[in-house]
N, C-alpha and C. Protein backbone atom coordinates (compact mmCIF):
# COMPACT_ATOMS: atom_id res chain seq x y z
N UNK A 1 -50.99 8.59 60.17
CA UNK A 1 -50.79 9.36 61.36
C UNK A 1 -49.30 9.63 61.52
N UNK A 2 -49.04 11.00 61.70
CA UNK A 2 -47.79 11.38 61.97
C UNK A 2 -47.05 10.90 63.17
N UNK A 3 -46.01 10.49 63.29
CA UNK A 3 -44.81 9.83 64.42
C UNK A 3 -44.78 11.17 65.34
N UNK A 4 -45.07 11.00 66.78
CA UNK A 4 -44.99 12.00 67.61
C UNK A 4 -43.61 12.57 67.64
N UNK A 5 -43.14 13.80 67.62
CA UNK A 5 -42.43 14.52 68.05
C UNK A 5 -41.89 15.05 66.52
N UNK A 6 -42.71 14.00 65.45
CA UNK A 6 -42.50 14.47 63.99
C UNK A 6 -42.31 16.31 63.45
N UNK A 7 -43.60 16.94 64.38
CA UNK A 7 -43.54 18.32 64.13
C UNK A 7 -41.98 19.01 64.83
N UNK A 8 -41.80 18.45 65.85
CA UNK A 8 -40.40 18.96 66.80
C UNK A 8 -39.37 18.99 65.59
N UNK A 9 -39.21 17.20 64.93
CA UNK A 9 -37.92 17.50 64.56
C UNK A 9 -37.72 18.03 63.33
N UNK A 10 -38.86 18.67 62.14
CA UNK A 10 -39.33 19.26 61.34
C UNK A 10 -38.71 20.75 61.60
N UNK A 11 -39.21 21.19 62.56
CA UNK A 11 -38.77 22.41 63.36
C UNK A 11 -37.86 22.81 63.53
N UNK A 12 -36.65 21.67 64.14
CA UNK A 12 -35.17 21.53 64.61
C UNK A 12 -34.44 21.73 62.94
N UNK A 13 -34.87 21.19 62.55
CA UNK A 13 -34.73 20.53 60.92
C UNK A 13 -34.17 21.51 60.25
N UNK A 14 -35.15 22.85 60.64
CA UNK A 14 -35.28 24.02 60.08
C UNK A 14 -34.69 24.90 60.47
N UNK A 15 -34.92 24.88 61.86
CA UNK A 15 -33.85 26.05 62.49
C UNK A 15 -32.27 25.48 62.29
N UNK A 16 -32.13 24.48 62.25
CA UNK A 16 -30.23 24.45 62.27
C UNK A 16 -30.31 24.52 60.86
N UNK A 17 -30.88 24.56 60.11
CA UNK A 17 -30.34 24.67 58.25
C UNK A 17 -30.71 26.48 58.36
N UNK A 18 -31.24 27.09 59.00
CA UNK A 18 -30.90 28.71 58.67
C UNK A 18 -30.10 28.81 59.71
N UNK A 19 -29.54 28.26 60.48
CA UNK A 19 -28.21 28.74 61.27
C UNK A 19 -27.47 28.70 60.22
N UNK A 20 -27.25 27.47 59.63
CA UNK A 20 -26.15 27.18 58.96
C UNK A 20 -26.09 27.63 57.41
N UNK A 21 -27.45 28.46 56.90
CA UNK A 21 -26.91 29.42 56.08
C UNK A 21 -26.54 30.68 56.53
N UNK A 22 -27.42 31.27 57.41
CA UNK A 22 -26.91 32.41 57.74
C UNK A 22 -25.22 32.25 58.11
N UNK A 23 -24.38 31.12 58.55
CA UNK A 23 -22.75 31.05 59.14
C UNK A 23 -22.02 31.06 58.03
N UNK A 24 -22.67 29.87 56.65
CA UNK A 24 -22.24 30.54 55.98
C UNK A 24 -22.50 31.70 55.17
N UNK A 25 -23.47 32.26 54.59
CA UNK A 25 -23.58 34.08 54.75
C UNK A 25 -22.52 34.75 55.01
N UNK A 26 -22.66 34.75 56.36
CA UNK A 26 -21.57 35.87 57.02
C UNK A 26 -20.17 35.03 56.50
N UNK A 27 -19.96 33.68 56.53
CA UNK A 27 -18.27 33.82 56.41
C UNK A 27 -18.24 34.00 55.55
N UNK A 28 -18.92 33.87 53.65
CA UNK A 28 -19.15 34.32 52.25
C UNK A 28 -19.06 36.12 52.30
N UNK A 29 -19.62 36.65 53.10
CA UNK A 29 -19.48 38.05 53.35
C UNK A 29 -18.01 38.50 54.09
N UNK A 30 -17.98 37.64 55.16
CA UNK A 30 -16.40 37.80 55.46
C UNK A 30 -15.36 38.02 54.35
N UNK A 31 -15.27 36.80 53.75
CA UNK A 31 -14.17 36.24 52.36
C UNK A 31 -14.22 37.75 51.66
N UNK A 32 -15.69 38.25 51.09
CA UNK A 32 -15.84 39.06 49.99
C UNK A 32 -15.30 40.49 50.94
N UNK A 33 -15.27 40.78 51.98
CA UNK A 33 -14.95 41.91 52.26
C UNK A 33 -13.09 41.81 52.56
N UNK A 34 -12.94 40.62 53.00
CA UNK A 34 -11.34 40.65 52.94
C UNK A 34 -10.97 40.88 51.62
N UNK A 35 -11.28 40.15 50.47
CA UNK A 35 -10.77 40.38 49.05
C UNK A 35 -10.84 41.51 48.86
N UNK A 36 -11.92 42.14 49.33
CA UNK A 36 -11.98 43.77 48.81
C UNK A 36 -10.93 44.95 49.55
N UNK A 37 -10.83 44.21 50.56
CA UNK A 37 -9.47 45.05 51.37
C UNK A 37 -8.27 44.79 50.93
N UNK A 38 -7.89 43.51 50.57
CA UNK A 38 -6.92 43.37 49.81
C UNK A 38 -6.50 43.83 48.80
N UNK A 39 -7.72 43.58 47.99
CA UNK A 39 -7.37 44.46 46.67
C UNK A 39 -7.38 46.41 46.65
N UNK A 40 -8.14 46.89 47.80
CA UNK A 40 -7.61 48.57 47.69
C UNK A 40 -6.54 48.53 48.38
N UNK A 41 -6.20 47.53 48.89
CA UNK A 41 -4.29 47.83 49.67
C UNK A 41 -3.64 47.59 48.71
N UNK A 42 -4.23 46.77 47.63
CA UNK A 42 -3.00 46.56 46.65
C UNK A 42 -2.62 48.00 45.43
N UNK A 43 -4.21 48.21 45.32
CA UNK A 43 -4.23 49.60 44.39
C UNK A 43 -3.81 50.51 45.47
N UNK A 44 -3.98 51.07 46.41
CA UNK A 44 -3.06 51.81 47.12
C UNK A 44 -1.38 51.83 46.77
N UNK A 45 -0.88 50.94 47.19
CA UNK A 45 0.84 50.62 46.67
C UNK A 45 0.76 50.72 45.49
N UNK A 46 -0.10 50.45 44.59
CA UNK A 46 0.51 50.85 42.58
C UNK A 46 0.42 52.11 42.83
N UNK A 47 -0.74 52.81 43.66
CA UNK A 47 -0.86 54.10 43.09
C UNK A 47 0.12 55.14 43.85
N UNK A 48 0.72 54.66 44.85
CA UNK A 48 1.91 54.98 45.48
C UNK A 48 3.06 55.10 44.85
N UNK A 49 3.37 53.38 43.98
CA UNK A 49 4.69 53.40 43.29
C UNK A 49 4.61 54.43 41.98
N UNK A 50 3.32 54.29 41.62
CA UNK A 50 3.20 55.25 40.49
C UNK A 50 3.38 56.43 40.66
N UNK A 51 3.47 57.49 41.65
CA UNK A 51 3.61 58.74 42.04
C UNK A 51 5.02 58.36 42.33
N UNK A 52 5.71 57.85 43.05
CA UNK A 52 7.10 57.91 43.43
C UNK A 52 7.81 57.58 41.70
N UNK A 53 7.30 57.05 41.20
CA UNK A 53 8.07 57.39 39.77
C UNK A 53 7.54 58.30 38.98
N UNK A 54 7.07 59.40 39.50
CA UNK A 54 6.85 61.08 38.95
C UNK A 54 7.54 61.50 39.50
N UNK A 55 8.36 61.22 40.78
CA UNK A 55 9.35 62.01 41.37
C UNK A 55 10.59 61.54 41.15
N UNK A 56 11.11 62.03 40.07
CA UNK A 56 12.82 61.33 40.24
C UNK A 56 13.72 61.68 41.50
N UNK A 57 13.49 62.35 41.82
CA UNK A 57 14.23 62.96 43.51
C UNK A 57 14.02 61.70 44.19
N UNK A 58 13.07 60.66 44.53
CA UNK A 58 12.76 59.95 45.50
C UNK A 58 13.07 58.46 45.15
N UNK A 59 13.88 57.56 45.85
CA UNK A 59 13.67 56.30 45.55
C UNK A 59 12.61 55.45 45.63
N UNK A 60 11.83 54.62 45.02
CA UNK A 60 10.35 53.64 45.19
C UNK A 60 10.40 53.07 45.40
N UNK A 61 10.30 51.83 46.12
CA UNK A 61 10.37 50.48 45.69
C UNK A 61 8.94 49.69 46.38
N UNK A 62 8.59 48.40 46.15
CA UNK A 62 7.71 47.71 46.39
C UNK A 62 8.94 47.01 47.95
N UNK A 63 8.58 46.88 48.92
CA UNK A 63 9.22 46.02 50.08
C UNK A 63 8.49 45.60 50.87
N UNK A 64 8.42 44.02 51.89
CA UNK A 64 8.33 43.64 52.34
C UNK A 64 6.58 43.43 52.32
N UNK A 65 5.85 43.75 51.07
CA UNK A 65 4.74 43.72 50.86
C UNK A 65 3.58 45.22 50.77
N UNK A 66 4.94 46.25 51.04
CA UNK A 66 4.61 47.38 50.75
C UNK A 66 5.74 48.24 49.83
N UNK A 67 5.38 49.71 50.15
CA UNK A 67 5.55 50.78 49.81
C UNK A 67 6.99 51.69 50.21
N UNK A 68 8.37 51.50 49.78
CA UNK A 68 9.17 52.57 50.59
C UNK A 68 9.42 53.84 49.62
N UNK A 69 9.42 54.89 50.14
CA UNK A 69 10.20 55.86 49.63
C UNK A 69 10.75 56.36 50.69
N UNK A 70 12.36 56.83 49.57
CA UNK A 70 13.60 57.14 50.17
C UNK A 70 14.31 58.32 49.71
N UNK A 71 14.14 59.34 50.88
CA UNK A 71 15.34 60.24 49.93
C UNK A 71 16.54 60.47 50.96
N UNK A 72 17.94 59.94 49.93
CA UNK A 72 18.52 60.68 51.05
C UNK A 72 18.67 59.38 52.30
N UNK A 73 19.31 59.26 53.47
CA UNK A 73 18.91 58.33 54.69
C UNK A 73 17.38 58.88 55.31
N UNK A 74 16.44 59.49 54.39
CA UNK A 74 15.27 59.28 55.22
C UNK A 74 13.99 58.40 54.45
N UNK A 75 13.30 57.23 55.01
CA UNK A 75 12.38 56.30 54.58
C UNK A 75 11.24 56.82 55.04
N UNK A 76 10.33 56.50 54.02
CA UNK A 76 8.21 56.73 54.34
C UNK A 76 8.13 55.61 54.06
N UNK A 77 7.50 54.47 55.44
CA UNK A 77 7.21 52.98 55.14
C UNK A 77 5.89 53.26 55.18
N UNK A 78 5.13 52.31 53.69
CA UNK A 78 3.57 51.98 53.89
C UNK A 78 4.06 50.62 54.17
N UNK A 79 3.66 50.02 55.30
CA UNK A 79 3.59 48.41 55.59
C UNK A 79 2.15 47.85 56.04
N UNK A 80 1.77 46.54 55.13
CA UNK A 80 0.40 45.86 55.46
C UNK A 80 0.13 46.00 56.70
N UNK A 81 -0.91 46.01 57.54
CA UNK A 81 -1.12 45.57 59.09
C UNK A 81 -2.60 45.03 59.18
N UNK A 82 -2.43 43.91 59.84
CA UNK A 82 -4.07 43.35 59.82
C UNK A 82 -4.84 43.24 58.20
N UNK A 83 -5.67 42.67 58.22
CA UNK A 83 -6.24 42.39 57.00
C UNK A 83 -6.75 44.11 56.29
N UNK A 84 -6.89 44.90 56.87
CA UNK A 84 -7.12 46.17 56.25
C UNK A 84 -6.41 47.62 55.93
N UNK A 85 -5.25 47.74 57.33
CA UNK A 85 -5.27 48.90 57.45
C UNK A 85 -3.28 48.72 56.59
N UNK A 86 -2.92 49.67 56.74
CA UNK A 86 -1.59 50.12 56.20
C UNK A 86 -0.89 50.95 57.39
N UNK A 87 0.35 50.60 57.92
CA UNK A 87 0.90 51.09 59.03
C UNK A 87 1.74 52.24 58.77
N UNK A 88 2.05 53.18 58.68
CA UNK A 88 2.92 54.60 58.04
C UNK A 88 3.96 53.83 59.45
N UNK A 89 5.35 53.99 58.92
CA UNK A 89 6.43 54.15 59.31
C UNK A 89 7.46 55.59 59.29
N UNK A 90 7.77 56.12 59.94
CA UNK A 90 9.32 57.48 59.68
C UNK A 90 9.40 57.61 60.72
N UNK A 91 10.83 58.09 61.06
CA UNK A 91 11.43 58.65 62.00
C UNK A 91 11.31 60.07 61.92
N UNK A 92 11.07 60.96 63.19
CA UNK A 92 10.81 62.50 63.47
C UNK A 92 11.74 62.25 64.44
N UNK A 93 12.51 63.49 64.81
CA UNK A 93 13.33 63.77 66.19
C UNK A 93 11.52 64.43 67.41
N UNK A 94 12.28 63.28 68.38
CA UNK A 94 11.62 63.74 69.72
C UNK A 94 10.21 63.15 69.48
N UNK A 95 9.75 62.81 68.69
CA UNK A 95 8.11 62.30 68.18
C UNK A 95 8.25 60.99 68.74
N UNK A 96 6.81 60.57 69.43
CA UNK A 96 6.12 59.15 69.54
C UNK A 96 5.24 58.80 69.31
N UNK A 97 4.94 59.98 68.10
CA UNK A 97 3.34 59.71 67.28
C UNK A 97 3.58 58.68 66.20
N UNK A 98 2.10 57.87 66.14
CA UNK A 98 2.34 56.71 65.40
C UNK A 98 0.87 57.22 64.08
N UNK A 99 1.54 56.91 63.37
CA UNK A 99 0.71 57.02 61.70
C UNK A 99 0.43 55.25 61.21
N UNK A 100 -1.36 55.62 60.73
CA UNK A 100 -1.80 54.56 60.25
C UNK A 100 -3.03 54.98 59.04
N UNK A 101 -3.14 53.76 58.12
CA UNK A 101 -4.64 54.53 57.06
C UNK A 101 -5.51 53.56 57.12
N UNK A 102 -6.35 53.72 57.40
CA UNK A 102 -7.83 52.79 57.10
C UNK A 102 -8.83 52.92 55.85
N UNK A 103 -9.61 52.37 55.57
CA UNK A 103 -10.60 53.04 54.83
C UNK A 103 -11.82 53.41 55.54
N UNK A 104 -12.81 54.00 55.37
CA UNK A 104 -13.43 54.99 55.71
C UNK A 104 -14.69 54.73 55.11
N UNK A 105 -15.30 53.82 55.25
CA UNK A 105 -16.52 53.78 54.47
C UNK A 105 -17.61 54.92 54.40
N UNK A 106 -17.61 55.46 55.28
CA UNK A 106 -19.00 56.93 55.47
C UNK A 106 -18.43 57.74 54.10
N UNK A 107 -16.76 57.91 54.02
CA UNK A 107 -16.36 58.62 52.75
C UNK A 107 -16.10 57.52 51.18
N UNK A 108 -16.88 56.84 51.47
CA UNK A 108 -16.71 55.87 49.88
C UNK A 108 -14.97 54.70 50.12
N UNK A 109 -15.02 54.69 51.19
CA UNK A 109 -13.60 54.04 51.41
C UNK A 109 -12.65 54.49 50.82
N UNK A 110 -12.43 55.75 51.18
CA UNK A 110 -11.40 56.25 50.91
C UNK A 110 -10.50 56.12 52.02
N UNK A 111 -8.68 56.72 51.72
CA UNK A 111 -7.82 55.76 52.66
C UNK A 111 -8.12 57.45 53.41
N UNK A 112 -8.10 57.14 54.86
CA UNK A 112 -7.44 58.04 55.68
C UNK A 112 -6.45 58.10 56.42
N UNK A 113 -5.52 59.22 56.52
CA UNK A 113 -4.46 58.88 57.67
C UNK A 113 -4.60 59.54 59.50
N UNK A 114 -4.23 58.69 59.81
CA UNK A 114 -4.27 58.84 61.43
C UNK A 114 -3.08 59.26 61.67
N UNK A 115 -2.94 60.28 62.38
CA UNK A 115 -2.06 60.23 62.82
C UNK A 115 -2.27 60.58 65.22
N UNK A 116 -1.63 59.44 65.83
CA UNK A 116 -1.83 59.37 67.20
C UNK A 116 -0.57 59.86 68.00
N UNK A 117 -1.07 61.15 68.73
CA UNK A 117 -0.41 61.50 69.32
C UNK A 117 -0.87 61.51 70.97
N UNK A 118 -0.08 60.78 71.99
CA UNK A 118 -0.83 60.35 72.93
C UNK A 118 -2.18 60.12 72.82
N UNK A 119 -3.21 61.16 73.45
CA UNK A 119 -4.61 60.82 73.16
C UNK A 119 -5.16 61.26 72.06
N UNK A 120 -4.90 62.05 71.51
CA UNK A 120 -5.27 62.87 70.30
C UNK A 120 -5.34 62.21 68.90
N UNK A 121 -5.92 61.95 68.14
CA UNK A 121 -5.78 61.67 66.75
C UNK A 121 -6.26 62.91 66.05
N UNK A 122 -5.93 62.56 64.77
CA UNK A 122 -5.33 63.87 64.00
C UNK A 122 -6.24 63.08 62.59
N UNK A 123 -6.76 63.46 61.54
CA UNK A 123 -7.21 62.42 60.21
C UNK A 123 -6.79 63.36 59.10
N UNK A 124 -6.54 62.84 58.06
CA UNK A 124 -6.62 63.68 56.38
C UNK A 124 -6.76 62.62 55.60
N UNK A 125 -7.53 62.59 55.10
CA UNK A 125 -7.45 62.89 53.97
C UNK A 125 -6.36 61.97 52.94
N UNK A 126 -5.77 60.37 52.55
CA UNK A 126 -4.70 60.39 52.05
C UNK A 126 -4.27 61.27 50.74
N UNK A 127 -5.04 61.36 50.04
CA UNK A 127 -5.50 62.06 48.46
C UNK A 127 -6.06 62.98 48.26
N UNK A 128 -6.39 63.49 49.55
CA UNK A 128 -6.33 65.13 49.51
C UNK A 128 -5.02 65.53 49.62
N UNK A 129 -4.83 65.42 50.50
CA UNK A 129 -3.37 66.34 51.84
C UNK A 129 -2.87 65.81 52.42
N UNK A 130 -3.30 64.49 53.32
CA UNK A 130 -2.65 63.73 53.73
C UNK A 130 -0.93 63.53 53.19
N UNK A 131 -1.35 62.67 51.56
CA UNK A 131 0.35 62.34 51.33
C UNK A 131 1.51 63.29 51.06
N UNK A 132 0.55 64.50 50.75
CA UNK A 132 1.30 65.54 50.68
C UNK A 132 2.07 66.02 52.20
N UNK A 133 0.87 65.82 53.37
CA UNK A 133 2.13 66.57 54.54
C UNK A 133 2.79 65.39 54.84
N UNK A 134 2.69 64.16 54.49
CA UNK A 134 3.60 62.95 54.92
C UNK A 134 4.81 63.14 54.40
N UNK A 135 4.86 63.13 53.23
CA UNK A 135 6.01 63.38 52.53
C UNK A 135 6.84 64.69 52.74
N UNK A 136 6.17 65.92 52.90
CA UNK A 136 6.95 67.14 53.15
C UNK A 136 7.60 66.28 54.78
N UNK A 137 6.73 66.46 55.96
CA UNK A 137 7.27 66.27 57.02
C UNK A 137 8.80 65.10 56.66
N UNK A 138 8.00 63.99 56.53
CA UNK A 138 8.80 62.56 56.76
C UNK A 138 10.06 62.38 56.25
N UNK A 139 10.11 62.96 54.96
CA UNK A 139 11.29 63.07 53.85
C UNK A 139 11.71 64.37 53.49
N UNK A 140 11.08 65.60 54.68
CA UNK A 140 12.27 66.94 54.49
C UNK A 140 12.13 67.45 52.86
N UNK A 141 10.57 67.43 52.53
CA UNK A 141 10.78 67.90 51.01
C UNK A 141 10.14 69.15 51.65
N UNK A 142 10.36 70.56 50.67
CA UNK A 142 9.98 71.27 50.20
C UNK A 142 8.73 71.32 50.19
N UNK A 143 7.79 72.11 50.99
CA UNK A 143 6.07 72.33 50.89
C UNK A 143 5.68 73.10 49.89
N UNK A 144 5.25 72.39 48.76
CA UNK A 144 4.60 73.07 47.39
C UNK A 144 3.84 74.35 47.71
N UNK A 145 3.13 74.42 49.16
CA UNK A 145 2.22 75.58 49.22
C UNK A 145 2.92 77.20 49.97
N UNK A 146 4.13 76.27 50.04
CA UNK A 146 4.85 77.36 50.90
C UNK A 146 5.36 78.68 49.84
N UNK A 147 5.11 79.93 50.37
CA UNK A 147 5.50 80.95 48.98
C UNK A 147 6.83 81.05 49.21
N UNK A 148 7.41 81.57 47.60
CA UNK A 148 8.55 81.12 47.05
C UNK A 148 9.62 82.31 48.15
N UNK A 149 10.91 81.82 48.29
CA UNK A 149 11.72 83.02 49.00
C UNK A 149 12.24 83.87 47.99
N UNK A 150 11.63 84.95 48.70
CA UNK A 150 12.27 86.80 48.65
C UNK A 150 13.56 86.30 48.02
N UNK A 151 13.08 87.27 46.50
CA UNK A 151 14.82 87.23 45.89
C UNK A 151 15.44 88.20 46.44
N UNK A 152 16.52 88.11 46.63
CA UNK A 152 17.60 89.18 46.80
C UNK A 152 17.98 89.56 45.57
N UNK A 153 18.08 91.20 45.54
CA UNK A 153 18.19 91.53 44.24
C UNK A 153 19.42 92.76 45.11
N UNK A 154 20.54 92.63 44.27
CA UNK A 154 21.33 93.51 45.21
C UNK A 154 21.32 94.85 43.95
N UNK A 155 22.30 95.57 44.49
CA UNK A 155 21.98 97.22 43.28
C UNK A 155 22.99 96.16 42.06
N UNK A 156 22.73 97.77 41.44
CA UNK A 156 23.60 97.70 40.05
C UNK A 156 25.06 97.42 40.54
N UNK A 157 25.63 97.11 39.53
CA UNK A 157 27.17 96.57 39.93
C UNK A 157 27.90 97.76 38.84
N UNK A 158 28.89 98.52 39.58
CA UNK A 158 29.74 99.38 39.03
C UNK A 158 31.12 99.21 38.71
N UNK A 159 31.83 99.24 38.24
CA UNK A 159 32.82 99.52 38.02
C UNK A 159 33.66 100.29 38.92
N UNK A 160 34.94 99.99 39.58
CA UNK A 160 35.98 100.69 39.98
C UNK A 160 35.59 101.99 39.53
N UNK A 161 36.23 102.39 38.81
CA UNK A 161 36.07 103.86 38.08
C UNK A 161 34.84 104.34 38.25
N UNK A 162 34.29 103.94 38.37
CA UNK A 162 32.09 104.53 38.09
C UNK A 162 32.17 104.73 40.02
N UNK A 163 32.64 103.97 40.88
CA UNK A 163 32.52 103.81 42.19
C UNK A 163 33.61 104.98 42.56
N UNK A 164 34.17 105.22 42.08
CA UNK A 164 35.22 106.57 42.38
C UNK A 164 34.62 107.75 41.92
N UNK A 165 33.91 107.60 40.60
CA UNK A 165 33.18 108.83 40.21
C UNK A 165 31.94 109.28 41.02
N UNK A 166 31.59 108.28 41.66
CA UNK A 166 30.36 108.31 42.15
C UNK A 166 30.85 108.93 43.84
N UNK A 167 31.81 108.79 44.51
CA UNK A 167 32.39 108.82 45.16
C UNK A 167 32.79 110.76 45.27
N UNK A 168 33.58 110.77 44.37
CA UNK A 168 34.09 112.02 44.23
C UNK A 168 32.54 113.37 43.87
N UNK A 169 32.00 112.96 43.39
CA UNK A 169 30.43 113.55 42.78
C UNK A 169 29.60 113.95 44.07
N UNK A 170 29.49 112.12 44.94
CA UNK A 170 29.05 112.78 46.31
C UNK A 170 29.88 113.68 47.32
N UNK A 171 30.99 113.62 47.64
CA UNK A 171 31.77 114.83 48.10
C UNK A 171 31.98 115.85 47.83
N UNK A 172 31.43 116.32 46.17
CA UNK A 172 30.96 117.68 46.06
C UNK A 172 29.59 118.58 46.67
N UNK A 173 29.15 117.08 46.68
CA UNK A 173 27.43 118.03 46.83
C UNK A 173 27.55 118.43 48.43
């Protein structure tokens, strides 16, 4: 004959051992999703430094656990923030918009950039367009899409003598 309350603590038995896989579960799922943020923040910055050394114009460097480029006295900071996201740093005259990238899971976690202006947010794209208008804006480069400027093509160049002949020729007619 079973000890009364035998079925109870059978029960209890059971329910705190699936609490306590499901806690750990989720913190095993925790761990695996931090590593995975870690590691596209880290491929983010290679694939950062790796483009800033296609540009010899721009200084690169790895800092403070990120990303600077420099041209010139103007800096584009990628800096870590929180276990996921990447904080965009630059100075604009008169601006108090703040730039940040997340990933984006609905798009395959790809990085996006925010950019917050009072209430408004703004998104691109980092690897579309995004780094492209970061960099034109932030560091004063040259917009690849912008068409090229109107040559000036001035006339033919004459000669003294040719400019007198030409001179005297029109005062006949």
């Amino acid at each position: 004959m079973a000890a009364k309350g035998s079925d109870l603590a059978a029960r209890l038995r059971a329910a705190v051992e699936r609490e306590q896989n499901a806690r750990s579960s989720e913190e095993r799922a925790r761990e695996a999703k931090a590593a995975a943020a870690h590691k596209a923040r880290q491929e983010l910055f290679e694939s950062l430094v790796e483009l800033g050394g296609q540009l010899p114009f721009l200084e690169t460097r790895l800092q403070e656990g990120g990303v600077v480029f420099r041209r010139g006295a103007l800096d584009l900071r990628f800096v870590p923030s929180g276990e996921e996201e990447v904080t965009i740093d630059f100075k604009l005259r008169d601006t108090s918009d703040t730039h940040r990238l997340y990933r984006e899971p609905a798009l395959e976690d790809r990085w996006i950039w925010v950019r917050t202006r009072g209430k408004r947010e703004d998104r691109l794209p980092l690897f579309d367009r995004g780094l492209e208008v970061l960099l034109v804006h932030a560091l004063e480069l040259p917009d690849p899409d912008a068409p090229a400027p109107a040559q000036t093509t001035s006339g033919p160049s004459f000669t003294e003598e040719e400019v007198d002949t030409l001179a005297t020729t029109k005062r006949r007619l």
